[in-house]
Protein backbone atom coordinates (compact mmCIF):
# COMPACT_ATOMS: atom_id res chain seq x y z
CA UNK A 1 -5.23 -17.53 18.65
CA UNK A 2 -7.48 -15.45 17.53
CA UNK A 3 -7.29 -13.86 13.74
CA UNK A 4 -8.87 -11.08 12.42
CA UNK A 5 -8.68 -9.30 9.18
CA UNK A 6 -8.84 -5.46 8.72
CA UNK A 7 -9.74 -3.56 5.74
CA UNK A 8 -10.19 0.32 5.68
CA UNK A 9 -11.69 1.45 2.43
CA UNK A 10 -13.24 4.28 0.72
CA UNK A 11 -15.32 4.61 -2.27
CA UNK A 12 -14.53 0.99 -3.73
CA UNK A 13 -17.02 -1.16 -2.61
CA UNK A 14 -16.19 -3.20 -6.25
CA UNK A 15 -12.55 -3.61 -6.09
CA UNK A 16 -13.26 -3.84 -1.72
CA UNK A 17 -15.38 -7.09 -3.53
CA UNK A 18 -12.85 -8.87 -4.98
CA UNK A 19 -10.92 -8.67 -1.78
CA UNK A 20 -13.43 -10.63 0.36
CA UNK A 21 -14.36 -12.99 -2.83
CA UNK A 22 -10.18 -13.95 -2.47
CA UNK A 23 -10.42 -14.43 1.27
CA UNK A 24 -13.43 -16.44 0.65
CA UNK A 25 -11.17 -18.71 -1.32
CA UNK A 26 -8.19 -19.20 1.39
CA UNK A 27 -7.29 -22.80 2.72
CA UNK A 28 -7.80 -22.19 6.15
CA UNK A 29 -11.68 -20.58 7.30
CA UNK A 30 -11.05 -19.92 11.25
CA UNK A 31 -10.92 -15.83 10.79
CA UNK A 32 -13.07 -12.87 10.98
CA UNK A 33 -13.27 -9.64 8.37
CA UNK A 34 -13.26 -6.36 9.81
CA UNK A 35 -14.07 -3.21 6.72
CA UNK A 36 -14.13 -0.16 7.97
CA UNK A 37 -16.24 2.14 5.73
CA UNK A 38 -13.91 5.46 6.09
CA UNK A 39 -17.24 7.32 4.68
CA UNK A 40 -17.96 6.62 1.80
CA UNK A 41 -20.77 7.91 -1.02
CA UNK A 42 -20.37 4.43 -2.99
CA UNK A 43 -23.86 2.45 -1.84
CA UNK A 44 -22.25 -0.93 -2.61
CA UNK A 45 -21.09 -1.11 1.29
CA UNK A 46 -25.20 -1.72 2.11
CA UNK A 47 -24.86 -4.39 -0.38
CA UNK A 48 -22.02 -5.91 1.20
CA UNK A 49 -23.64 -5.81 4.50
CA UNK A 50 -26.86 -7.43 3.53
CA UNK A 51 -25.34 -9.82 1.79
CA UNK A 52 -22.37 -11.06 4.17
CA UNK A 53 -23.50 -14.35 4.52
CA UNK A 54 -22.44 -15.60 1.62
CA UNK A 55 -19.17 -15.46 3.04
CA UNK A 56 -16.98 -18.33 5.11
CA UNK A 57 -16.34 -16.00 7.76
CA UNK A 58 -17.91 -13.21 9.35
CA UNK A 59 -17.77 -10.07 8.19
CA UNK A 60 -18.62 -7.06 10.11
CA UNK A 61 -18.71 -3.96 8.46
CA UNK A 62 -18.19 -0.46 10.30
CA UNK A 63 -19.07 2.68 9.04
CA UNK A 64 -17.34 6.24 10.60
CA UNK A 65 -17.11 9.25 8.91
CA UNK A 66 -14.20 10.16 6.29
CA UNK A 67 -10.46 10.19 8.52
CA UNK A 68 -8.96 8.95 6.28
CA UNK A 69 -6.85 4.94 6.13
CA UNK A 70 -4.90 5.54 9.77
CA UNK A 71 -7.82 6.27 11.26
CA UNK A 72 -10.16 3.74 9.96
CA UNK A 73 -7.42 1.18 10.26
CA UNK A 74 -6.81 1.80 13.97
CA UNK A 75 -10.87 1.94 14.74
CA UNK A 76 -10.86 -1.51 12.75
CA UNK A 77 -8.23 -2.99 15.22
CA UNK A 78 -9.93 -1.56 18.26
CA UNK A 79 -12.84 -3.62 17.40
CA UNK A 80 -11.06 -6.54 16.34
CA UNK A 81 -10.55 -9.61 19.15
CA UNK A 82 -7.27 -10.21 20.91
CA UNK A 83 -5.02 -11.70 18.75
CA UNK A 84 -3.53 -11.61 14.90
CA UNK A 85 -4.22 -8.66 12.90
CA UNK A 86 -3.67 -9.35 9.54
CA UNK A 87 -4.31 -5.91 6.95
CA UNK A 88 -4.93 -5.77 3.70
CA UNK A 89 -6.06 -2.81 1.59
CA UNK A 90 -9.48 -3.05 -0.62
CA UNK A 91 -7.72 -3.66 -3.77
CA UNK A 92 -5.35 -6.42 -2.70
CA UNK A 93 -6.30 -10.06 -3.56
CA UNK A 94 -4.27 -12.44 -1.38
CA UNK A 95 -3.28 -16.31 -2.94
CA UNK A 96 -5.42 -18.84 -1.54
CA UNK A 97 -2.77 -19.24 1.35
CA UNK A 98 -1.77 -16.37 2.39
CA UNK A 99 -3.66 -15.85 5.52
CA UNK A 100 -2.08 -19.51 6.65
CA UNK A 101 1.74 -17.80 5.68
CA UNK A 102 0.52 -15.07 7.65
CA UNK A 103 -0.59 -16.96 11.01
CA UNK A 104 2.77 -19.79 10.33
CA UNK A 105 4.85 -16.94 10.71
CA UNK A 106 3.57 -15.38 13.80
CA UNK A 107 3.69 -18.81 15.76
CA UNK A 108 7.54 -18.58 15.63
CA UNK A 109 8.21 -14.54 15.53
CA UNK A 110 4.84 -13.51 18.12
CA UNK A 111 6.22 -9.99 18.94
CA UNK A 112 7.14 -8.88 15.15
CA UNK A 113 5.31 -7.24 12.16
CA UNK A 114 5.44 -8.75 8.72
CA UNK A 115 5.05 -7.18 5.51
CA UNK A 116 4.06 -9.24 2.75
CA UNK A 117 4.21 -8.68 -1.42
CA UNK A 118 1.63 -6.44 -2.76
CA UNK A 119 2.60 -6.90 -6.68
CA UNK A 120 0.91 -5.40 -10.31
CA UNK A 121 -0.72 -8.65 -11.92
CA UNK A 122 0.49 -8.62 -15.71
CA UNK A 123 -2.84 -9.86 -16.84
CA UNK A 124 -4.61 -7.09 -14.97
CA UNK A 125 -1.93 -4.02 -16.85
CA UNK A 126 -4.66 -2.88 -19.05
CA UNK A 127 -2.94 0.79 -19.84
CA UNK A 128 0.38 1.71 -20.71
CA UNK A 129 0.94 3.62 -17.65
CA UNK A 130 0.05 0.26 -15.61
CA UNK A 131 2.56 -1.94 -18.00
CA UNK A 132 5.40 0.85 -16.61
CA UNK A 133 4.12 0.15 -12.93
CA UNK A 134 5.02 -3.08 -13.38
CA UNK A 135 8.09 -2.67 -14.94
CA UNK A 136 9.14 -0.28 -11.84
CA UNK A 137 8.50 -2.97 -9.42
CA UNK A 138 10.38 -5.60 -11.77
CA UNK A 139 13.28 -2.95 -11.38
CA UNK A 140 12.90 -2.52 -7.52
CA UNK A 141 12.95 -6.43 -7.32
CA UNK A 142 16.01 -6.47 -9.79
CA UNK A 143 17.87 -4.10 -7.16
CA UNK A 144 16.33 -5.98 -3.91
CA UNK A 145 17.40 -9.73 -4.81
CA UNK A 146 17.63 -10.00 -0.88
CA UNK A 147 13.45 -9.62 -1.23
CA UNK A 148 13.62 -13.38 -2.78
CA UNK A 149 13.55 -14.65 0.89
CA UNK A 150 12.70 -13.17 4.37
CA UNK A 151 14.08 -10.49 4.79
CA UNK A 152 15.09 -8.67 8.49
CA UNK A 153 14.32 -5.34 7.84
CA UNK A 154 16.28 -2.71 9.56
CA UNK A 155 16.80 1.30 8.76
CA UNK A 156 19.67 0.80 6.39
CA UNK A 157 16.99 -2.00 3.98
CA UNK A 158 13.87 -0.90 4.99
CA UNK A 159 10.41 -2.30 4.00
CA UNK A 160 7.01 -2.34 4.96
CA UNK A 161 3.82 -2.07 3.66
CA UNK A 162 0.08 -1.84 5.06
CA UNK A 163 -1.51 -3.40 1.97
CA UNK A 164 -0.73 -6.84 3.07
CA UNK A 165 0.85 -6.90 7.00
CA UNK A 166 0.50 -9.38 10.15
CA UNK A 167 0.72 -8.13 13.79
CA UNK A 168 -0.54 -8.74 17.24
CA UNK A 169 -2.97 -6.66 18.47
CA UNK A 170 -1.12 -6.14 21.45
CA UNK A 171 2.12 -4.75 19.27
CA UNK A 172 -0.23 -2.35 17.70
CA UNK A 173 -1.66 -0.94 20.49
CA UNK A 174 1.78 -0.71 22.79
CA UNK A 175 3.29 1.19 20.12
CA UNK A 176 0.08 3.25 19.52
CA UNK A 177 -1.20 2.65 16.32
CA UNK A 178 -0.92 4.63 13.34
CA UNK A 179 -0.17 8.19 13.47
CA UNK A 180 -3.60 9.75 11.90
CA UNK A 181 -1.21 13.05 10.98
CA UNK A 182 -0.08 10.64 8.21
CA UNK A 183 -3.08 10.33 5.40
CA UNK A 184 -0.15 8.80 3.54
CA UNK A 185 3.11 7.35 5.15
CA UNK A 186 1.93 6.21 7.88
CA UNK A 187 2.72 2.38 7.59
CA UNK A 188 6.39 4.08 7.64
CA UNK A 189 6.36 5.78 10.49
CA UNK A 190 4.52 3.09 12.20
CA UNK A 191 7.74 1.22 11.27
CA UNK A 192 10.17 3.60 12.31
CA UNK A 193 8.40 3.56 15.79
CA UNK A 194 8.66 -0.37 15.87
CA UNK A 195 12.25 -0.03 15.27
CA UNK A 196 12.75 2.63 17.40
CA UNK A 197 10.73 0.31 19.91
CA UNK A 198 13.14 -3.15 19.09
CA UNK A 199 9.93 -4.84 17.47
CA UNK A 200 11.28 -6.77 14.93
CA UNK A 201 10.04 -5.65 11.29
CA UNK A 202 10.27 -8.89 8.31
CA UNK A 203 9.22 -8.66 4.90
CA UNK A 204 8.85 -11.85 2.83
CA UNK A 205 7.89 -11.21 -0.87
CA UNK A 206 6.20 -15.30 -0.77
CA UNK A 207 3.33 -13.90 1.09
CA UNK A 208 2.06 -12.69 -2.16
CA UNK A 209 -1.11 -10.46 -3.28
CA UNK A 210 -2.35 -8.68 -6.31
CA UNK A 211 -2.34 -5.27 -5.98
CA UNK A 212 -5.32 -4.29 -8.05
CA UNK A 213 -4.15 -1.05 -9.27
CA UNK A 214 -6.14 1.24 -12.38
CA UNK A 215 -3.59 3.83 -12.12
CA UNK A 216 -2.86 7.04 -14.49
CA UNK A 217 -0.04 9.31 -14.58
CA UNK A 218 -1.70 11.84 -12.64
CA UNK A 219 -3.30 9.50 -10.29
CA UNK A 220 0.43 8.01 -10.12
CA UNK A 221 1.62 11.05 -9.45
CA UNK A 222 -0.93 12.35 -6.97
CA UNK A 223 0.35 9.12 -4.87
CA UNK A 224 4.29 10.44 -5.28
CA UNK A 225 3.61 14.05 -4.10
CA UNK A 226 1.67 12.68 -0.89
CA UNK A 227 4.77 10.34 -0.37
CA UNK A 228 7.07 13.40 -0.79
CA UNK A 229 5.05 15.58 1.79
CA UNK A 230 5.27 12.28 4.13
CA UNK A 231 9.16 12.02 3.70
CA UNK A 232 9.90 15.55 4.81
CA UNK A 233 7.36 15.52 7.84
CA UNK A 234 9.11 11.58 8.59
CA UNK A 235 12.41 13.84 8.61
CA UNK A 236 11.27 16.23 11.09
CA UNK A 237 10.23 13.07 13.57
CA UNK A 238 13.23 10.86 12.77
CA UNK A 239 16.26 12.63 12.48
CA UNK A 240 18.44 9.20 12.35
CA UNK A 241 16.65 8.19 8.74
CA UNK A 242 17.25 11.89 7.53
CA UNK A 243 20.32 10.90 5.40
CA UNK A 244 18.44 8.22 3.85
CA UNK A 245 15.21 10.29 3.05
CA UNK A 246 16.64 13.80 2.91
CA UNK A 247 17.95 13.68 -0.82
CA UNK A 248 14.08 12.34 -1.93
CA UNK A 249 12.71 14.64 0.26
CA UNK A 250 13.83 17.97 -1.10
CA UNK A 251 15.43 17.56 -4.58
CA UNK A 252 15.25 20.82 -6.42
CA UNK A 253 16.02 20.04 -10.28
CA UNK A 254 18.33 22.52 -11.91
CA UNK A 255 17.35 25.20 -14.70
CA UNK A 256 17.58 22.85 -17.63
CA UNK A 257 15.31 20.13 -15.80
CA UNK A 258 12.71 22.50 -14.42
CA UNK A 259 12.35 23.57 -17.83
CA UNK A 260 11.07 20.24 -19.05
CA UNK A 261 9.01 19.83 -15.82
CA UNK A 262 6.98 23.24 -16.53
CA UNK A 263 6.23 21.05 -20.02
CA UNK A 264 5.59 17.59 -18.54
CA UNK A 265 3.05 18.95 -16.35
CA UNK A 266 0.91 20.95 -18.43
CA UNK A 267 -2.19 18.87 -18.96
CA UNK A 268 -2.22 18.73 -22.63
CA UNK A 269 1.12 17.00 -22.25
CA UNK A 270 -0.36 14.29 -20.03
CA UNK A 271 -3.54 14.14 -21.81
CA UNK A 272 -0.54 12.82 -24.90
CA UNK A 273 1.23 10.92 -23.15
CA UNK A 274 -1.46 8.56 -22.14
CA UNK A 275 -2.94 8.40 -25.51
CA UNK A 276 -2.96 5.12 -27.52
CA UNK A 277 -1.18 7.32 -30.05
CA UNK A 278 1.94 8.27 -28.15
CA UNK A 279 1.48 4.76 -27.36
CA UNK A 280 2.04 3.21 -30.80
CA UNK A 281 4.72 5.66 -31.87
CA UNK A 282 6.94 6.36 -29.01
CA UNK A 283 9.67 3.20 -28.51
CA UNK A 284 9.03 1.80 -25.11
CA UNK A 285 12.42 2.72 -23.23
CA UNK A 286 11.46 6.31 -24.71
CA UNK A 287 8.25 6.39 -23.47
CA UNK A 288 9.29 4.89 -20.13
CA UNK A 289 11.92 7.83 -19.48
CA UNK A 290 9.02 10.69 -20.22
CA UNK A 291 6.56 8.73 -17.61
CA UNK A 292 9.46 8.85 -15.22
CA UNK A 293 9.82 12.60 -15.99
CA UNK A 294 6.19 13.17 -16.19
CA UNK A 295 5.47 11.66 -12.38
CA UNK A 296 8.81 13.57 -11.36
CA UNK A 297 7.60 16.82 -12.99
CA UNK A 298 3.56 16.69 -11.75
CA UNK A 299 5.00 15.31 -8.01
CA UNK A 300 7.50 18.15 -7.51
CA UNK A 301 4.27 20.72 -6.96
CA UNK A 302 4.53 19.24 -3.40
């Protein structure tokens, strides 16, 4: 069977680097690398190009012009051979084996799409703001203990992720690839279809890469808001998940909260909260509760 790595990136030819360095470095070498430029102004995708065989594999590199990642994801697979599609994004660095965990699996479960662990490295937390990321996925993990093992993922525990997945190409395409309506949430919808479809969705948190994350509150933030717009247009298509998603979807704070929102989002506020001294003189769980607040507050002008 044939395997073939996707990658649709934009503007980060450097992090995009330390994705294909990792693959470089996996245990097994029979796979190709598929990026697909989703038009980018960074030059470093010409470097990449020219210098491609310094790589294991072969690396093809496909430029189109800006569609954003459901776009440049499904022209990646069109070009990719029949067979495993494994996707990453360009700042994921996958352990040495997971492209092997990723091919294991699909000799037992051919028709099915996995999702594999895309987690905050603690020696890569450089900021405050990336110490609470990781402390927000430590929470999520601390509520998910099923995530320890596969997992059979299903509406009522659902899971997936783009930034590290497994599929045949054929699954892809008979369910139509990504939506390109979504420039964020599509990787859910694309598993709401599956299900909707009886593909069988798995996540398994041991098929584990760095997510290579430089994230700020409004950056954080920015990411929430898109997720928010996603959730109420997911609604719309997929009335059976609208209990679920609903309450996320359109939570209107009362007085007292809106109040401190209209502070938390005024940039002079931000610009404090991410300074080294709110750092040193907040108390973490403090400071924790106003980054909640402060995401909440900037992601509610969606």
């Amino acid at each position: 069977m044939k395997v073939t790595v996707v990658i649709p990136s934009y503007n980060r030819a450097e992090r995009l680097t330390e994705t294909l360095q990792a693959l470089n470095r996996q245990n097994v070498t029979d796979f190709s690398v598929i990026v697909v430029n989703d038009g980018s102004s960074d030059p470093g995708y010409k470097e990449l190009g020219k210098n491609n065989l310094s790589f294991k594999f072969p690396l093809h590199i496909i430029d189109q012009n800006n569609a954003g990642a459901s776009a440049a994801t499904n022209h990646g697979v069109q070009r990719a051979d029949d067979g495993l599609i494994i996707l990453f994004d360009d700042d994921i660095i996958p352990d040495s084996d997971c492209v092997q965990k990723h091919i294991a699996f699909h000799q037992t479960h051919s028709n099915s799409i996995l999702s594999g662990s895309a987690a905050t490295d603690p020696d890569r937390t450089v900021t405050d703001v990336q110490r609470y990321k990781l402390f927000m996925e430590e929470e999520w993990r601390r509520l998910r203990p099923d995530t320890e093992q596969l997992v059979h993922v299903g509406f009522n525990n659902f899971i997936i992720t783009t930034a590290n997945m497994s599929l045949l190409k054929k699954t892809f395409t008979e369910l139509g690839g990504f939506n390109t309506a979504f420039r964020d949430g599509y990787d859910v919808e694309f598993g709401f279809k599956a299900l909707r479809n009886n593909v069988q969705l798995y996540f398994d948190r041991n098929i584990h890469t760095i997510h290579n994350d430089q994230i700020s509150l409004r950056y954080y933030a920015k990411r929430q808001q898109a997720y928010t717009i996603a959730k109420r247009n997911l609604i719309k298509s997929y009335p059976e998940v609208a209990e679920s998603f609903s309450s996320a979807a359109e939570y209107t704070p009362g007085i007292i909260k809106r109040t401190f929102y209209a502070l938390f989002r005024n940039d002079w506020f931000v610009n404090f909260a991410e300074s080294s001294f709110f750092v040193k003189f907040v108390p973490q769980s403090l400071r924790y509760r106003i980054y909640g607040s402060t995401i909440a507050a900037l992601s509610m002008r969606a």
